[in-house]
PDB file of N, CA and C in Angstrom:
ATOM      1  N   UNK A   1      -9.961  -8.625  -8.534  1.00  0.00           N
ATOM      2  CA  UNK A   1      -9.810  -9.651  -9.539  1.00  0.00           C
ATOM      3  C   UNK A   1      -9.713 -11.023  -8.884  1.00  0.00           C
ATOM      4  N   UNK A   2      -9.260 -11.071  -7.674  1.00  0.00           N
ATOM      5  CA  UNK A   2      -8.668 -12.266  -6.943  1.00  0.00           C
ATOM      6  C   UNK A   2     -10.306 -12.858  -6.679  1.00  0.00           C
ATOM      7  N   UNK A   3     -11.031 -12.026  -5.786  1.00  0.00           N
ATOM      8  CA  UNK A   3     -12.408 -12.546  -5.637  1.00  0.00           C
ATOM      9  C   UNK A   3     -12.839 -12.784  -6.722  1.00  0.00           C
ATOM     10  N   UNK A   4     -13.357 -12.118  -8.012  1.00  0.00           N
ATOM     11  CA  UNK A   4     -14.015 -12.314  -9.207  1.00  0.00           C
ATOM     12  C   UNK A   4     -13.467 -14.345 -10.049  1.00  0.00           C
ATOM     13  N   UNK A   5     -11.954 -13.813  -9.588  1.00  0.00           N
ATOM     14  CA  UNK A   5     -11.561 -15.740 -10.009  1.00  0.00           C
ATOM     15  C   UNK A   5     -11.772 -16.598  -8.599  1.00  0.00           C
ATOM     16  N   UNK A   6     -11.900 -16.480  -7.850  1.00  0.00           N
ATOM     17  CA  UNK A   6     -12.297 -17.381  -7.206  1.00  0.00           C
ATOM     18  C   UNK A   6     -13.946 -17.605  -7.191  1.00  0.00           C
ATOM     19  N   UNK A   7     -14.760 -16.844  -7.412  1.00  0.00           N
ATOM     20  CA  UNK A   7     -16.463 -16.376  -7.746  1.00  0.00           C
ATOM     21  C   UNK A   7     -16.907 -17.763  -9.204  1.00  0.00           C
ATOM     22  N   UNK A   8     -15.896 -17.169  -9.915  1.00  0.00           N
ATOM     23  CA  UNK A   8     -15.540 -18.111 -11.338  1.00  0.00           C
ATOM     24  C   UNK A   8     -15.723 -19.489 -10.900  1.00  0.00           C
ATOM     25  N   UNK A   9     -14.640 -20.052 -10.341  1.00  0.00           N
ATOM     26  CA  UNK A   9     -14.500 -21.144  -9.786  1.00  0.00           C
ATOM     27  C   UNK A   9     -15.360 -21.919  -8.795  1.00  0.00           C
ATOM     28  N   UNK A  10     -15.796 -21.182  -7.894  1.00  0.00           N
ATOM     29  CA  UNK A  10     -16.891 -21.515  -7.990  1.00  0.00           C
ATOM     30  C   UNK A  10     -18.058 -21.595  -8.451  1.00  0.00           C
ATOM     31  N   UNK A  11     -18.508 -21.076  -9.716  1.00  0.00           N
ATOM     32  CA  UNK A  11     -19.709 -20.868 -10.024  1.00  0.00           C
ATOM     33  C   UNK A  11     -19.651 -22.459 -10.746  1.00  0.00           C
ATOM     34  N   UNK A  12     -18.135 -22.554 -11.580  1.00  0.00           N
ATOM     35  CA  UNK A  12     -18.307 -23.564 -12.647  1.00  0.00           C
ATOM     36  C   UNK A  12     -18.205 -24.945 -11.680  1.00  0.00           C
ATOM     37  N   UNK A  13     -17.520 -25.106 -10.277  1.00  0.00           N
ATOM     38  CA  UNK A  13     -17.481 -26.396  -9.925  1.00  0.00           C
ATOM     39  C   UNK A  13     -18.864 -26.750  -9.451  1.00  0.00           C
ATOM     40  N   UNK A  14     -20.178 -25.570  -9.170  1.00  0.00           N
ATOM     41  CA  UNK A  14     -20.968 -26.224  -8.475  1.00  0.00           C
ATOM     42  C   UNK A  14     -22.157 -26.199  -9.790  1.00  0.00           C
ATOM     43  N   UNK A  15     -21.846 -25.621 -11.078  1.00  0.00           N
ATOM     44  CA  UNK A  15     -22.493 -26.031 -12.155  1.00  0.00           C
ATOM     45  C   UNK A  15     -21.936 -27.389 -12.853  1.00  0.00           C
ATOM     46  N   UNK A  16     -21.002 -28.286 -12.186  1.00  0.00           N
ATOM     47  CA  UNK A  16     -20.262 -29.268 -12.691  1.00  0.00           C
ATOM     48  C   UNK A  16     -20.916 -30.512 -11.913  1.00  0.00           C
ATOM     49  N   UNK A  17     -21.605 -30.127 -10.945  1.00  0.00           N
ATOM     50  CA  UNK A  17     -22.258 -30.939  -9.814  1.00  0.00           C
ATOM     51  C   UNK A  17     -23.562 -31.385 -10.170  1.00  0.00           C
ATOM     52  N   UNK A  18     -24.230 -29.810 -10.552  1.00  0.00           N
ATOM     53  CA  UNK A  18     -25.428 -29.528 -10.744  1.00  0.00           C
ATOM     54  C   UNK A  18     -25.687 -30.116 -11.938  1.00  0.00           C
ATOM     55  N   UNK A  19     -24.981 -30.564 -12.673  1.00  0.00           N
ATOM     56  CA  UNK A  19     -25.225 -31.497 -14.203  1.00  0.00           C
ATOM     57  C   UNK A  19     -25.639 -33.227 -13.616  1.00  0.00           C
ATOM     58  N   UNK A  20     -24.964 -33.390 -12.496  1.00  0.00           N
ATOM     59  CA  UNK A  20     -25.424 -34.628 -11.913  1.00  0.00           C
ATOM     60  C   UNK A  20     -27.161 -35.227 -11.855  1.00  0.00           C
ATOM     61  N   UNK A  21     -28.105 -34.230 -11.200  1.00  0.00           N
ATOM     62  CA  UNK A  21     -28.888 -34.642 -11.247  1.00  0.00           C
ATOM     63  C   UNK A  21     -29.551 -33.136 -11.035  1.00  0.00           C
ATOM     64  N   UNK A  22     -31.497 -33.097 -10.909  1.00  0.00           N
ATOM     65  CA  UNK A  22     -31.539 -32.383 -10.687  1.00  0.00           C
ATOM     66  C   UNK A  22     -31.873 -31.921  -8.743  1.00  0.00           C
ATOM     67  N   UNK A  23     -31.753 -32.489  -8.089  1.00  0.00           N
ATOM     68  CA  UNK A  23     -31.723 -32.072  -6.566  1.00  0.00           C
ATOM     69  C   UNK A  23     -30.716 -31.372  -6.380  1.00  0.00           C
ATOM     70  N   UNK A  24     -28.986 -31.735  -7.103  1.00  0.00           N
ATOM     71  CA  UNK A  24     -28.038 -31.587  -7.128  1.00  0.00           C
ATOM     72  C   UNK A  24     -27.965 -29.651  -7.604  1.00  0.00           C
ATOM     73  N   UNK A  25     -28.590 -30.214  -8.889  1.00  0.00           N
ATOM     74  CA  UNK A  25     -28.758 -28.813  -9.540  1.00  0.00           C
ATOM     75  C   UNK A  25     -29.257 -27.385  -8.689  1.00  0.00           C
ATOM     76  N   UNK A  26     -29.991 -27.997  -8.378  1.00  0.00           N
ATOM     77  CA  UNK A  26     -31.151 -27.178  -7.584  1.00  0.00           C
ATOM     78  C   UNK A  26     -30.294 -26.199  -6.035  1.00  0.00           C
ATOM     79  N   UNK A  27     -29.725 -27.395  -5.765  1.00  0.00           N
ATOM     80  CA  UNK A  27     -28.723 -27.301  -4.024  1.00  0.00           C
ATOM     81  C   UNK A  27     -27.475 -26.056  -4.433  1.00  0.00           C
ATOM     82  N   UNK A  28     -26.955 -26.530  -5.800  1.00  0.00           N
ATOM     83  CA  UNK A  28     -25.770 -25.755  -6.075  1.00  0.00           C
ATOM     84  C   UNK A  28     -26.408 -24.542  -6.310  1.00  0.00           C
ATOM     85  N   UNK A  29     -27.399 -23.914  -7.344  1.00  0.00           N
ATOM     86  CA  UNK A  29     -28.122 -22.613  -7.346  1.00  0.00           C
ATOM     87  C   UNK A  29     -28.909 -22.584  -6.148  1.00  0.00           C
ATOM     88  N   UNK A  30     -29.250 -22.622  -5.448  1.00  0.00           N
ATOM     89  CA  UNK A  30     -29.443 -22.144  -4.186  1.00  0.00           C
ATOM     90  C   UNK A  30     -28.218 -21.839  -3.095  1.00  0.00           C
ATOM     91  N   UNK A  31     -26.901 -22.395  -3.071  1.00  0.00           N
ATOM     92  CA  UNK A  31     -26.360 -22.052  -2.635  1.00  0.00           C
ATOM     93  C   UNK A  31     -25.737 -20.653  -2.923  1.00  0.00           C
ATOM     94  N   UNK A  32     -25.684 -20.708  -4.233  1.00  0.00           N
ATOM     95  CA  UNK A  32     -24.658 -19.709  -5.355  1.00  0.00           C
ATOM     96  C   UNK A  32     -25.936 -18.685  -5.158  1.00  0.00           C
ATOM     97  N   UNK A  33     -27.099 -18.646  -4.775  1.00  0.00           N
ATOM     98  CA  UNK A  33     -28.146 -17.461  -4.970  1.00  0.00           C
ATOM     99  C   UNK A  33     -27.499 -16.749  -3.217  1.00  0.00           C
ATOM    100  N   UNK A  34     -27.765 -17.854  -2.374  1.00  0.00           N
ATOM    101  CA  UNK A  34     -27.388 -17.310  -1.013  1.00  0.00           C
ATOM    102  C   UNK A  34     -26.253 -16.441  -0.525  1.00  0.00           C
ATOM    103  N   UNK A  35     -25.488 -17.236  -1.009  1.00  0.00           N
ATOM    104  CA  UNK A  35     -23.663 -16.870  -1.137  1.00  0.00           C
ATOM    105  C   UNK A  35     -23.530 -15.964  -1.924  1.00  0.00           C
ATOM    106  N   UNK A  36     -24.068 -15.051  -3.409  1.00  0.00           N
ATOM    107  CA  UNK A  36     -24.398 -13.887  -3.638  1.00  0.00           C
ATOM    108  C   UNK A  36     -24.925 -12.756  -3.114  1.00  0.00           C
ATOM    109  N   UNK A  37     -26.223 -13.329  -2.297  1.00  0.00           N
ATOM    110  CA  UNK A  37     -26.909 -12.023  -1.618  1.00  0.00           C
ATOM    111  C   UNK A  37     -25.735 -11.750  -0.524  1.00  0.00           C
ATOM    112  N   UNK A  38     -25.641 -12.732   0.100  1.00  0.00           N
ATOM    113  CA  UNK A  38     -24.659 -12.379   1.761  1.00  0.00           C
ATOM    114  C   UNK A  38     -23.337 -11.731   0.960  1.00  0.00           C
ATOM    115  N   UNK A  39     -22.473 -11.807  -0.211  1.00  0.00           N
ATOM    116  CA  UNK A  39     -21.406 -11.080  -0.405  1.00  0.00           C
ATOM    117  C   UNK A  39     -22.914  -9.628  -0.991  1.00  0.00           C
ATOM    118  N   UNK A  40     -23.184  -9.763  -1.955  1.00  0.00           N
ATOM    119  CA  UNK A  40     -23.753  -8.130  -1.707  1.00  0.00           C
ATOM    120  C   UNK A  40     -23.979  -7.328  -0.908  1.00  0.00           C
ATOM    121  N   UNK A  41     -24.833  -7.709   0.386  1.00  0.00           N
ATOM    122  CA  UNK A  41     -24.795  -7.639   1.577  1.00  0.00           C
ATOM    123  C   UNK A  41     -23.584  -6.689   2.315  1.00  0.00           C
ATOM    124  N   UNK A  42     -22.626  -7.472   2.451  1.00  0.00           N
ATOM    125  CA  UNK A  42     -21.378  -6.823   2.717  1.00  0.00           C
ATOM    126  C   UNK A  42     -20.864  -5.955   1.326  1.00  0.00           C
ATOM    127  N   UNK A  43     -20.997  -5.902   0.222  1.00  0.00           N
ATOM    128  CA  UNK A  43     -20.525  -4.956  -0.248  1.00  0.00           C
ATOM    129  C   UNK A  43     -21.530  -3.499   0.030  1.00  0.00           C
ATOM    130  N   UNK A  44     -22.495  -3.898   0.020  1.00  0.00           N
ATOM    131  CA  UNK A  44     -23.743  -2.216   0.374  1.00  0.00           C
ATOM    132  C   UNK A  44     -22.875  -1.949   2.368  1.00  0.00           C
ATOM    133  N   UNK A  45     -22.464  -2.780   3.016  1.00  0.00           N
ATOM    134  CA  UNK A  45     -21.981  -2.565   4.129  1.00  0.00           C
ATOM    135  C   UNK A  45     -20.893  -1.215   4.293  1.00  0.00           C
ATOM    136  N   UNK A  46     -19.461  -2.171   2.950  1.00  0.00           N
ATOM    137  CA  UNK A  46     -18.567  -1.140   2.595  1.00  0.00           C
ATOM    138  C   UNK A  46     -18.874   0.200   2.392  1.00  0.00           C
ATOM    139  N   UNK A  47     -20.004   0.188   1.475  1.00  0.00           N
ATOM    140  CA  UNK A  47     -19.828   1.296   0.450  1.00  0.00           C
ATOM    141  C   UNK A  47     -20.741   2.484   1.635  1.00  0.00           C
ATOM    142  N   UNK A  48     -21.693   2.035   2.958  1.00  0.00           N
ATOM    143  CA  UNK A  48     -21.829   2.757   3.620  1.00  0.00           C
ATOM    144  C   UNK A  48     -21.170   3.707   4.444  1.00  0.00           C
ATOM    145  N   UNK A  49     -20.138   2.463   4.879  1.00  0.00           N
ATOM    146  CA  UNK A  49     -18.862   2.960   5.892  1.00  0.00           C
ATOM    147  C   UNK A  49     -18.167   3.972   4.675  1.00  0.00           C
ATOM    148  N   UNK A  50     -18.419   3.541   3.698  1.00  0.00           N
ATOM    149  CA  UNK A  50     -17.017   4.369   3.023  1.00  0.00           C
ATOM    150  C   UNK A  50     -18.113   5.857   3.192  1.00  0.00           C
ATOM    151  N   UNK A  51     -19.116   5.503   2.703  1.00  0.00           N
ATOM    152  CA  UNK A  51     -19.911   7.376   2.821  1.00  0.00           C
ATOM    153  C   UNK A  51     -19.966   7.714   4.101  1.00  0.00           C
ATOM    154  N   UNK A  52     -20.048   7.294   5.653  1.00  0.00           N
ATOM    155  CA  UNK A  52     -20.335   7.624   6.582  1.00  0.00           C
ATOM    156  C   UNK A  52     -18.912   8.455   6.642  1.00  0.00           C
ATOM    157  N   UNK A  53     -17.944   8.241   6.375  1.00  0.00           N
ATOM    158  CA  UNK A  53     -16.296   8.482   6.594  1.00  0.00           C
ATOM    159  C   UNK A  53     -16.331   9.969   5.524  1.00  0.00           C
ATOM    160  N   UNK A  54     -16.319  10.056   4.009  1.00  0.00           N
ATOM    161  CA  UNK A  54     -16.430  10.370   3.259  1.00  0.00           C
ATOM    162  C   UNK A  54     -17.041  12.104   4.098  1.00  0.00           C
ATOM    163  N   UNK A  55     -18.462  11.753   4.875  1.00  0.00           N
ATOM    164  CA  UNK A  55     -19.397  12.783   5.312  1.00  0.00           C
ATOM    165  C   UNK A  55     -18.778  12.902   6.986  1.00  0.00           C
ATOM    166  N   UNK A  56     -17.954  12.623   7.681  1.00  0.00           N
ATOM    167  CA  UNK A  56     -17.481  12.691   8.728  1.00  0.00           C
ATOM    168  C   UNK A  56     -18.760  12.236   9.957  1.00  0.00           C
ATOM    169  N   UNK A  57     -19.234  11.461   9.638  1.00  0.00           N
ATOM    170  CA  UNK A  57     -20.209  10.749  10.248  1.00  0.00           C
ATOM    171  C   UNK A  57     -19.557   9.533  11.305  1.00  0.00           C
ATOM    172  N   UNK A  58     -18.361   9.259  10.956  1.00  0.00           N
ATOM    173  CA  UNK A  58     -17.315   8.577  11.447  1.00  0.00           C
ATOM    174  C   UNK A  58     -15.898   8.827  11.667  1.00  0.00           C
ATOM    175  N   UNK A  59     -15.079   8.021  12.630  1.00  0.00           N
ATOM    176  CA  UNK A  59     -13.648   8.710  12.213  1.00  0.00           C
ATOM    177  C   UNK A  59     -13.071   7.471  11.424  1.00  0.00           C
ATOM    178  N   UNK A  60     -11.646   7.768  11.414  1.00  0.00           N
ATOM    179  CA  UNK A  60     -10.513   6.763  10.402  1.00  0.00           C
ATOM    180  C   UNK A  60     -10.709   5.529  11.399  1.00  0.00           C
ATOM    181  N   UNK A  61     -10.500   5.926  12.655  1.00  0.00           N
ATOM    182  CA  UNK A  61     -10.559   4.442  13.701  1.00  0.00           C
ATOM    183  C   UNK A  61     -11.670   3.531  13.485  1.00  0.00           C
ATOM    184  N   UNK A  62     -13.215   4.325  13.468  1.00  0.00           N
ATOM    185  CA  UNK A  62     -14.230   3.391  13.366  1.00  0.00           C
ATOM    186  C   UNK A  62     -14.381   3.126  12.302  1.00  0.00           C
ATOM    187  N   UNK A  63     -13.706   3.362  11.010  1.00  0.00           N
ATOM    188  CA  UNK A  63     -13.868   3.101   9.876  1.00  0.00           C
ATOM    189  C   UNK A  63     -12.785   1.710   9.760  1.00  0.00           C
ATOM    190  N   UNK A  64     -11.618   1.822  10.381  1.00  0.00           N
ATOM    191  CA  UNK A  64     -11.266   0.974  10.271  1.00  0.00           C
ATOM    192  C   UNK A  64     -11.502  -0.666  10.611  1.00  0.00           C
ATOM    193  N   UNK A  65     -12.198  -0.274  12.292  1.00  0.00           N
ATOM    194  CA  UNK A  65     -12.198  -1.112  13.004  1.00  0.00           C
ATOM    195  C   UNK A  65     -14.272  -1.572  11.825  1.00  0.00           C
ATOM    196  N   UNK A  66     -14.690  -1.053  11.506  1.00  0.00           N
ATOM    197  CA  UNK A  66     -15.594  -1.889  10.743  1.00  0.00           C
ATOM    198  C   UNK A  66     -15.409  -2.742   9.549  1.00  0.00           C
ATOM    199  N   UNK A  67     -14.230  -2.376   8.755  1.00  0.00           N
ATOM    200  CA  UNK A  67     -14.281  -2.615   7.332  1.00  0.00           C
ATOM    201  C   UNK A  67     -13.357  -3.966   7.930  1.00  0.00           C
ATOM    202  N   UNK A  68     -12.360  -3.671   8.940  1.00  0.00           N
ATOM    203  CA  UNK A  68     -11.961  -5.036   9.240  1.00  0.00           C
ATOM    204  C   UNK A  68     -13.141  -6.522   9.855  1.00  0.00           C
ATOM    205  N   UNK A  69     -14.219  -6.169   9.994  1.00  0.00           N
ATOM    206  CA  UNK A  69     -14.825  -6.468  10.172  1.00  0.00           C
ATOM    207  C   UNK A  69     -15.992  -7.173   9.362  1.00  0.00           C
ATOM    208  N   UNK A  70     -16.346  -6.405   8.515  1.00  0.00           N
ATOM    209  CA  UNK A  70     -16.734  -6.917   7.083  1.00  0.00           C
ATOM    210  C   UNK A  70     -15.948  -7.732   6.430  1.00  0.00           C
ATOM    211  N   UNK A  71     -14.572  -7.213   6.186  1.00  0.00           N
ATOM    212  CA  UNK A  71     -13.431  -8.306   5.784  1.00  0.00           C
ATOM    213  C   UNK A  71     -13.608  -9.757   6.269  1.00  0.00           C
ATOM    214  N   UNK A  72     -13.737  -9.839   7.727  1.00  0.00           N
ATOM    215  CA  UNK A  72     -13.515 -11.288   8.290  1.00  0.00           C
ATOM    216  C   UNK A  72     -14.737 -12.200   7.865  1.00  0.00           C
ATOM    217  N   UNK A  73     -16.078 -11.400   7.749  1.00  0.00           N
ATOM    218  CA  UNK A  73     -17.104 -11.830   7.425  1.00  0.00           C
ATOM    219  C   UNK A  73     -17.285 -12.589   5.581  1.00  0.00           C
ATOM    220  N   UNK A  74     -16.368 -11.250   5.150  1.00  0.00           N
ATOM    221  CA  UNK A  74     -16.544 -12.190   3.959  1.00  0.00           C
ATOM    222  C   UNK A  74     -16.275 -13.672   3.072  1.00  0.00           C
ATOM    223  N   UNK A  75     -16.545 -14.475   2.483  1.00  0.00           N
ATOM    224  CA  UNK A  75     -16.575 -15.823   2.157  1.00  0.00           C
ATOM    225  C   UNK A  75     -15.374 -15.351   0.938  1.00  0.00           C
ATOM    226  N   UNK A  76     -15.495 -14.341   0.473  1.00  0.00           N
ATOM    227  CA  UNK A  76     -14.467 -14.274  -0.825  1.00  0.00           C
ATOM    228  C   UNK A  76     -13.467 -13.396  -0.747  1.00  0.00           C
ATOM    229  N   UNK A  77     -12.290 -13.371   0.154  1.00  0.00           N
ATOM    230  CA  UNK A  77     -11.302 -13.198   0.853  1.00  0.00           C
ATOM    231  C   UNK A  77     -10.181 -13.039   0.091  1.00  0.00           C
TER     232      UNK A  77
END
């Protein structure tokens, strides 16, 4: 929920920008397109580690030591 309101917040401050002009417009949806794929990105990351673990393809250690890893990477924290 914490990410989803901060996602919010940003969506509306850089649609608050993007009313300025349209270069403006344009910069903020391109950012918000980028900054979507790269968090999807890391969520298809998770949901691998979680099946590699799930199928013993991994242990608890390397599971850990990745997802902390994905964590640091992510922008929505």
């Amino acid at each position: 929920m914490k990410k989803f309101a901060l996602f919010l917040i940003l969506l509306v401050s850089f649609a608050a920008v993007g009313c300025s002009g349209k270069f403006w417009g344009g910069t903020a949806a391109g950012t918000l397109a980028a900054g979507g794929g790269y968090e999807y990105n890391l969520h298809r990351q998770k949901q691998r580690i979680d099946e590699d673990l799930n199928a013993g393809r991994i242990t608890q250690e390397e599971y850990n030591i990745r997802k902390n890893q994905i964590e640091r990477d992510s922008l929505l924290q």
